[in-house]
Structure formats: structure tokens, C-alpha cells
Protein backbone atom coordinates (compact mmCIF):
# COMPACT_ATOMS: atom_id res chain seq x y z
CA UNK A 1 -11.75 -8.76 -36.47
CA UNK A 2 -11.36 -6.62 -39.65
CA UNK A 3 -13.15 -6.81 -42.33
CA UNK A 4 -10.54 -5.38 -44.84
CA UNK A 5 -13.43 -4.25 -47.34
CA UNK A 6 -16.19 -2.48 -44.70
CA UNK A 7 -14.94 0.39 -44.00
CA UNK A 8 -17.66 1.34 -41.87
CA UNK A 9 -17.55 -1.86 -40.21
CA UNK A 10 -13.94 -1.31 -39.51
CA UNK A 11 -13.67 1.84 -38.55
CA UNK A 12 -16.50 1.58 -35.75
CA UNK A 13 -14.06 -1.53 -34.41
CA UNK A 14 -10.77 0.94 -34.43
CA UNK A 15 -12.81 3.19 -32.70
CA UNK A 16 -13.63 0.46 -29.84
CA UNK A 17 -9.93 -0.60 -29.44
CA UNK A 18 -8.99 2.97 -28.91
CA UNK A 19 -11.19 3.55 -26.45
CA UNK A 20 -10.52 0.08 -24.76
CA UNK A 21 -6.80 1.08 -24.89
CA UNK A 22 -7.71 4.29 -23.49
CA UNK A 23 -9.10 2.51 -20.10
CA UNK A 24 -6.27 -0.13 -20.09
CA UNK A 25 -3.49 2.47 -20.19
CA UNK A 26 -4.39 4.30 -17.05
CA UNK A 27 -1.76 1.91 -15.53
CA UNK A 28 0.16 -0.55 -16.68
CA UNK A 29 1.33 -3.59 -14.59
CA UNK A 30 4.59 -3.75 -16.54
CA UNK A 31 6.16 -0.99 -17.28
CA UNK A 32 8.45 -2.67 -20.17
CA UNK A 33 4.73 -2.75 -21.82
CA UNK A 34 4.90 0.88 -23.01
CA UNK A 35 7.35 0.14 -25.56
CA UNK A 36 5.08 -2.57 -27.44
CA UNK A 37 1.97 -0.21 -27.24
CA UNK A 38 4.06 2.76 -28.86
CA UNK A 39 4.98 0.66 -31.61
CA UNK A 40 1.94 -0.68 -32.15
CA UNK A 41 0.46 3.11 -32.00
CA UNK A 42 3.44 3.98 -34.50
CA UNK A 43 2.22 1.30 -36.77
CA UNK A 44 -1.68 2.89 -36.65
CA UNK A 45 -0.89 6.37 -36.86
CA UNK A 46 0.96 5.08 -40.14
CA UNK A 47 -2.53 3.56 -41.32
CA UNK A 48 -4.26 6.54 -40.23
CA UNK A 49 -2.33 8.86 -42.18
CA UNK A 50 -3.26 6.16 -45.49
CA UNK A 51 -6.71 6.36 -44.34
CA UNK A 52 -7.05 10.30 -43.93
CA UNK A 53 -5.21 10.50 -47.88
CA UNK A 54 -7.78 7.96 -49.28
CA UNK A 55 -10.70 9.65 -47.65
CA UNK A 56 -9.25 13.14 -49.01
CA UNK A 57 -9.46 10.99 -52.43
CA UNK A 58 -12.58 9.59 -52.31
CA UNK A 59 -14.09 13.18 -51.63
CA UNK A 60 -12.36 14.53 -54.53
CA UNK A 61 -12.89 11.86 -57.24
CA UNK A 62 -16.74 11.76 -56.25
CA UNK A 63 -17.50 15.98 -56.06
CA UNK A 64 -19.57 15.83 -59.28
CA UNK A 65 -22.07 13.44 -56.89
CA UNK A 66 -21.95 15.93 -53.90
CA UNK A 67 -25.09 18.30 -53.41
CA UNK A 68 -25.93 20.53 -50.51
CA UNK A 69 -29.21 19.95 -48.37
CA UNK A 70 -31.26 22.92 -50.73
CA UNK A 71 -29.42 20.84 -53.94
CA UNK A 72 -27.07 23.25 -55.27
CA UNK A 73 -24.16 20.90 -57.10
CA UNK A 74 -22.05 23.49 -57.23
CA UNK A 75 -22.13 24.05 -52.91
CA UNK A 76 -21.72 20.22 -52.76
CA UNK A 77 -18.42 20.04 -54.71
CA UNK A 78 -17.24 23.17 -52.99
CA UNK A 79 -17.94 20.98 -49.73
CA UNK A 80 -16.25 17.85 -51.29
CA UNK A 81 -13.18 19.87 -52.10
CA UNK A 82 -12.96 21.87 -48.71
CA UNK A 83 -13.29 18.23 -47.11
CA UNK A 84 -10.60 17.14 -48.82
CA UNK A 85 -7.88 20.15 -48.13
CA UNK A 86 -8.94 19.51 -44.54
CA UNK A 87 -8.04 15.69 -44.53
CA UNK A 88 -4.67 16.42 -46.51
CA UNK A 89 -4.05 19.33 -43.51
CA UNK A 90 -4.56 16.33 -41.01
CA UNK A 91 -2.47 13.82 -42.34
CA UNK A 92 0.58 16.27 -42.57
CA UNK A 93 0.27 16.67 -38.81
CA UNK A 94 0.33 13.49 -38.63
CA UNK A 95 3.27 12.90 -40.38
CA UNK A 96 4.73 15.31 -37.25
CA UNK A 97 2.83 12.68 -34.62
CA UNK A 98 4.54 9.81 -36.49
CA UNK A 99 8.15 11.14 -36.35
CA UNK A 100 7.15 11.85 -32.17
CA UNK A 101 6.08 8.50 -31.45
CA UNK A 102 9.20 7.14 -33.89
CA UNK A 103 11.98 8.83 -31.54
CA UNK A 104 9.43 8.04 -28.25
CA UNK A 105 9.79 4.13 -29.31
CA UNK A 106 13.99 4.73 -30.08
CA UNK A 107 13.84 6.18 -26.67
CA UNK A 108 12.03 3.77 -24.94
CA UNK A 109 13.37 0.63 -26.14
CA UNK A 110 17.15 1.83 -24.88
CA UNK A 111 15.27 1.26 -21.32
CA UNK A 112 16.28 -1.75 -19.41
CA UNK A 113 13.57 -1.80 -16.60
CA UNK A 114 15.02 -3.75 -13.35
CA UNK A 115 11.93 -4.91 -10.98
CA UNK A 116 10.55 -3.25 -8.43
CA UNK A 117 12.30 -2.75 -5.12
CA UNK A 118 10.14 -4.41 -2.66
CA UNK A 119 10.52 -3.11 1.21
CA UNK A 120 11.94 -4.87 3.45
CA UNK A 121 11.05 -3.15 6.10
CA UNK A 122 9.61 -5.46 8.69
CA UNK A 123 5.63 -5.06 9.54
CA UNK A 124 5.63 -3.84 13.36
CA UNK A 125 2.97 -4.93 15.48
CA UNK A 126 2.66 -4.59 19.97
CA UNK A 127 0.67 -7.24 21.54
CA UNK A 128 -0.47 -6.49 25.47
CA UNK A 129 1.79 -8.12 28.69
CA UNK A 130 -0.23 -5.86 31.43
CA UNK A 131 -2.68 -3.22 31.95
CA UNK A 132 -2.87 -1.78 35.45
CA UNK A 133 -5.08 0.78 37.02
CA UNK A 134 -6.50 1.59 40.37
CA UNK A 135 -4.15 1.24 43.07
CA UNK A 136 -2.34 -1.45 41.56
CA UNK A 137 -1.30 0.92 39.22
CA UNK A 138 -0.58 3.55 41.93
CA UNK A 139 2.22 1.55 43.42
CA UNK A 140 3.24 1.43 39.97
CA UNK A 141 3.31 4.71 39.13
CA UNK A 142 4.98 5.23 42.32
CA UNK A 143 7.90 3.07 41.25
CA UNK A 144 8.16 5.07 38.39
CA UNK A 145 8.17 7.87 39.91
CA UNK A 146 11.58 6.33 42.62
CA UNK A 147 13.08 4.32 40.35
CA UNK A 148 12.37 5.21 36.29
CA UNK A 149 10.42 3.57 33.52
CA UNK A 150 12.97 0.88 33.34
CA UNK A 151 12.28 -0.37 37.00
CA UNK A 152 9.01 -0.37 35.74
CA UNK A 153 9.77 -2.64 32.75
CA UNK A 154 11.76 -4.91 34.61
CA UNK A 155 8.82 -5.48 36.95
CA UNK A 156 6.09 -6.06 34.95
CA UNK A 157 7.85 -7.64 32.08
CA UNK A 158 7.94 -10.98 34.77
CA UNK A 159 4.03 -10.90 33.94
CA UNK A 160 5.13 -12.06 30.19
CA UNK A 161 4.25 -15.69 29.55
CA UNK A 162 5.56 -15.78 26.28
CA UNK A 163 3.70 -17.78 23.50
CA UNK A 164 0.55 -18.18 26.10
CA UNK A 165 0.90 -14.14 26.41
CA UNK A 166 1.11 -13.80 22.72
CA UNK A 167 -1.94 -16.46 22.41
CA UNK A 168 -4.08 -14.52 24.82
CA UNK A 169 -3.40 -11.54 22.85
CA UNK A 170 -4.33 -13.21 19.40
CA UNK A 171 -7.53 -14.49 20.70
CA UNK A 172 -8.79 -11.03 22.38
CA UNK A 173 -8.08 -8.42 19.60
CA UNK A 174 -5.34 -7.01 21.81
CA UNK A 175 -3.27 -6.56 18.89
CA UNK A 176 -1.64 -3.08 17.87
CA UNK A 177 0.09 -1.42 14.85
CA UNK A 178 0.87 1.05 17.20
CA UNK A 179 1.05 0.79 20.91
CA UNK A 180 -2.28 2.31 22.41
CA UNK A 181 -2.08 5.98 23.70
CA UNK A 182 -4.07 8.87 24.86
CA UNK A 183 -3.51 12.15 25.24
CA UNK A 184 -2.17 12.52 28.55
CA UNK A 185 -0.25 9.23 28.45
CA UNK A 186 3.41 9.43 28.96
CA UNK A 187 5.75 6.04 27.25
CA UNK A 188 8.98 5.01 27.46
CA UNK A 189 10.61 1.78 26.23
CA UNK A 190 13.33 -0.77 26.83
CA UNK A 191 13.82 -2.95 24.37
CA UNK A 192 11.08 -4.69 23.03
CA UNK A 193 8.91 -3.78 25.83
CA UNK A 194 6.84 0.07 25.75
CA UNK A 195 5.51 1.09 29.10
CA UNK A 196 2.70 3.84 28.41
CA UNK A 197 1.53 5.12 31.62
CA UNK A 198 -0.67 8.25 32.69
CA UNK A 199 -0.16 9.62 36.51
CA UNK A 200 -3.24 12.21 35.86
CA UNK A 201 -5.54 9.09 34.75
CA UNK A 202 -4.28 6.39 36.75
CA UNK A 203 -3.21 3.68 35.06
CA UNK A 204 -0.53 1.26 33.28
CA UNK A 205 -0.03 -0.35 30.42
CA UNK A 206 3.31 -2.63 29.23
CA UNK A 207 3.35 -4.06 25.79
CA UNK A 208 5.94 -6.17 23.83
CA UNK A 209 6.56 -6.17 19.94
CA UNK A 210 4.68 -9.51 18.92
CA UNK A 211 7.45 -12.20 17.65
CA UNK A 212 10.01 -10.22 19.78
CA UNK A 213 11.88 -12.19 22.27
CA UNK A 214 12.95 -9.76 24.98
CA UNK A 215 16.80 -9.39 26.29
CA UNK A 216 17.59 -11.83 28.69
CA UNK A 217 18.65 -8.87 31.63
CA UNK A 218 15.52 -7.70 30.87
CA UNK A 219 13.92 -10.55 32.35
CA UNK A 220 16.35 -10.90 34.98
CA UNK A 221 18.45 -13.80 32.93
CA UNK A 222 22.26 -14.20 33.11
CA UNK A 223 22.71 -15.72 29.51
CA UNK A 224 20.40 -16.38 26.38
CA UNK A 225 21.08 -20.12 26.34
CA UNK A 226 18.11 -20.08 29.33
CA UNK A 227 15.83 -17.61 27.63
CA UNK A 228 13.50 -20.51 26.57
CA UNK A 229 13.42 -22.26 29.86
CA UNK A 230 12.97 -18.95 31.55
CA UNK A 231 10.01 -18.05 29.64
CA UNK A 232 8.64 -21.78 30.27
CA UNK A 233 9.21 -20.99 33.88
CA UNK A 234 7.52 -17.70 33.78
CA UNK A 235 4.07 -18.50 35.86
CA UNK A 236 6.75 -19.95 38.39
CA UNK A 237 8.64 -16.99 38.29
CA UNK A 238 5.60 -14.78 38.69
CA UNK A 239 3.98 -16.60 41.43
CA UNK A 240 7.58 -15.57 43.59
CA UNK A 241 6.75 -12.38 42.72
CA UNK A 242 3.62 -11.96 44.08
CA UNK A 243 5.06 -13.48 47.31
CA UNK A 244 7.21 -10.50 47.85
CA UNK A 245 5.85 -7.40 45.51
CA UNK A 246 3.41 -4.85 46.67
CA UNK A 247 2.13 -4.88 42.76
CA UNK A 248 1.68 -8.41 42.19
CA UNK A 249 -1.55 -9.87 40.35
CA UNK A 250 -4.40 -11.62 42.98
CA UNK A 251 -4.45 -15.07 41.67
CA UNK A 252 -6.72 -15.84 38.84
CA UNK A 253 -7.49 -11.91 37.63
CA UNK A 254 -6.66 -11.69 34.39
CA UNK A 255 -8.32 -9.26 31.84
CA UNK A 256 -9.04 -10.69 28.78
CA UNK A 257 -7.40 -9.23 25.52
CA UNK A 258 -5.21 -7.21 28.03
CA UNK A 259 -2.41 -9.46 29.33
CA UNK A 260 -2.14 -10.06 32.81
CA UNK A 261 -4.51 -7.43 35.07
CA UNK A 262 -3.61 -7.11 38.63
């Protein structure tokens, strides 16, 4: 707090607040803020100029007291008085500061700050249905190769359990900003499903946007009233498939953190 009657006292405390102002400044968390702090600056460089005049003063009224280090009177009150013209020279510049930060606060306080847009873009993240390789991905990539990515899909998006897929998914770390690919990995997609796949490598990969639900054709449904039961059904489903595709999983081979390996 001031002291009002140390000056010493109370100049080493302005001192502190400008530098603590210095640090807090470096970003403000309101940007409406700026207008207080510039008139409150207004308002010091206003005392500052008082200060720098009574300082100029106080040199001048006491230059009969003022020696030099080798005690010559008359170098002292030269010093006094060249003190003095200096602190008169910096309080007119101020006066030039002050009228700046005057038409900075007119300026600023005609701004009507609105909050910040937030984005609503939606946070996109691929869990794992399958990964294939071997000759189970062979057939695979031989589908591809006949039929196109989307046969592809089609196929191994019957390996999807749904929440027990996501689940598995959660549990293993199979998780993904972006879907997982290497450099000689080819992808495709159809809709919420992305088939990356690599013929040089050997191997398959089929992943869904997590929270997605899929399009019903995709899954081979004829309206989106069943979706839910569908995806309840889907071990059901997937055991038929095994019964007649060349690619289906052997029973009880799943990789964990992968989805379904066959």
C-alpha cells in the first residue's frame, strides 16, 4: 500500500506493480480488460508527469546543498540545475504519452467484444473392426482386386459387433485420430468404414469412425428401423458367414486391440 509521505518507499512499490503488470499483460484472458488497464495507465502517467515536475523542483530549490564528489558547490548546482531541465524535458514527452493513451482509451472503449467463437467441429476418432494378413488377407486382397474396395467393406464390415467392437477397441488402445497407415498402404472408404490395405505387404485393415453407426445397405439392412437388432444379431450374422466365405474368421481368433483377426 502507499505510504503517501515515503517517497522512497513508494516509489520502490510503483516500480513492483509495473513490473508485475509487465508479466500479467503478456496475455490477457479477457480481452474487454485492456480498456481498464489503459485507463488506469492514463491515470499514472498523469501522476508521473506530477512526480517528474516535483522532482525537477526539489533539485532546483535545494542546488545551494548540491556538491560534486571532489566538493566543488559550484559543479553540484550546475548538476542540480542540469537534473532539473532533464526532468522538465521528460515530463513534456509525457504530456505527448498522455494524449496517446487518452485517444487509445476513446478508441478502445467504442469496442463491443462478442465471445469467442468456439468450433464446432466434431473431434474425429477410427476405432479397429478387422485386421487381416497372411492368406486371409490374400483372398481379401483378391476380392479387391475382382470386385473394388466396396466389396471389400461390405464383407468385412459383418465382422462389426457394434458396442462390444467399440469396447474391445477402448480396452486395447486400438483407438486412432487418424486411421493407421504406412507408406505403401493404399485406403478407400464407404461411409463410416476406411479399408487401408497394402497388396506389396500383405495385409488388411477395416476401421469405423467410433460413435458412427454405419448405413444400413452397408451392412446388408433393408431399413434403419432394424439397425439396432441387426447389430445385436451381428455374431449370428457372422457365424453364417463363415459357413459360406473363403475369408471368414476360425472360431475364437481374435487379436486383441485389433477387432476381429481371421
Amino acid at each position: 500500500m502507499p505510504t503517501f509521505d515515503d517517497p522512497r518507499k513508494d516509489a520502490a512499490e510503483a516500480y513492483e506493480a509495473l513490473r508485475g503488470l509487465a508479466h500479467a499483460s503478456r496475455a490477457f484472458t479477457d480481452p474487454a480488460d485492456t480498456y481498464t488497464v489503459i485507463g488506469d495507465l492514463l491515470g499514472g502517467v498523469r501522476s508521473l508527469r506530477q512526480v517528474l515536475d516535483q522532482l525537477a523542483t526539489t533539485h532546483t530549490a535545494n542546488r545551494a546543498r548540491a556538491y560534486d564528489d571532489a566538493g566543488s558547490q559550484a559543479a553540484g548546482a550546475t548538476a542540480a540545475l542540469s537534473a532539473a531541465d532533464e526532468l522538465h524535458q521528460a515530463g513534456t514527452l509525457l504530456d505527448q504519452v498522455e494524449a496517446r493513451l487518452d485517444a487509445a482509451s476513446q478508441h478502445s472503449g467504442r469496442i463491443a467484444g462478442h465471445p469467442a467463437e468456439t468450433s464446432e467441429t466434431p473431434v474425429r476418432r477410427w476405432i479397429s473392426v478387422a485386421f487381416l494378413d497372411g492368406a486371409h488377407a490374400d483372398k481379401v486382397l483378391d476380392l479387391i482386386h475382382a470386385a473394388g474396395t466396396d466389396a471389400a467393406i461390405e464383407h468385412l464390415a459383418g465382422y462389426d459387433y457394434g458396442e462390444d467392437t467399440v469396447r474391445d477397441a477402448l480396452a486395447n488402445g486400438y483407438v486412432y485420430d487418424n486411421p493407421p497407415r504406412g507408406a505403401l498402404d493404399r485406403m478407400a472408404t464407404k461411409d463410416v468404414y476406411t479399408l487401408t490395405y497394402s497388396p506389396f505387404l500383405g495385409h488388411v485393415s477395416l476401421l469405423r469412425e467410433y460413435d458412427a453407426v454405419p448405413d444400413p445397405a452397408v451392412l446388408g439392412i433393408d431399413t434403419a428401423q432394424s439397425l439396432a437388432r441387426s447389430v445385436a444379431r451381428a455374431p449370428a450374422r457372422a457365424a453364417r458367414v463363415e459357413a459360406t466365405d473363403w475369408f471368414a474368421r476360425a472360431p475364437h481368433t481374435t487379436s486383441p486391440g485389433q477387432g476381429l483377426s481371421l
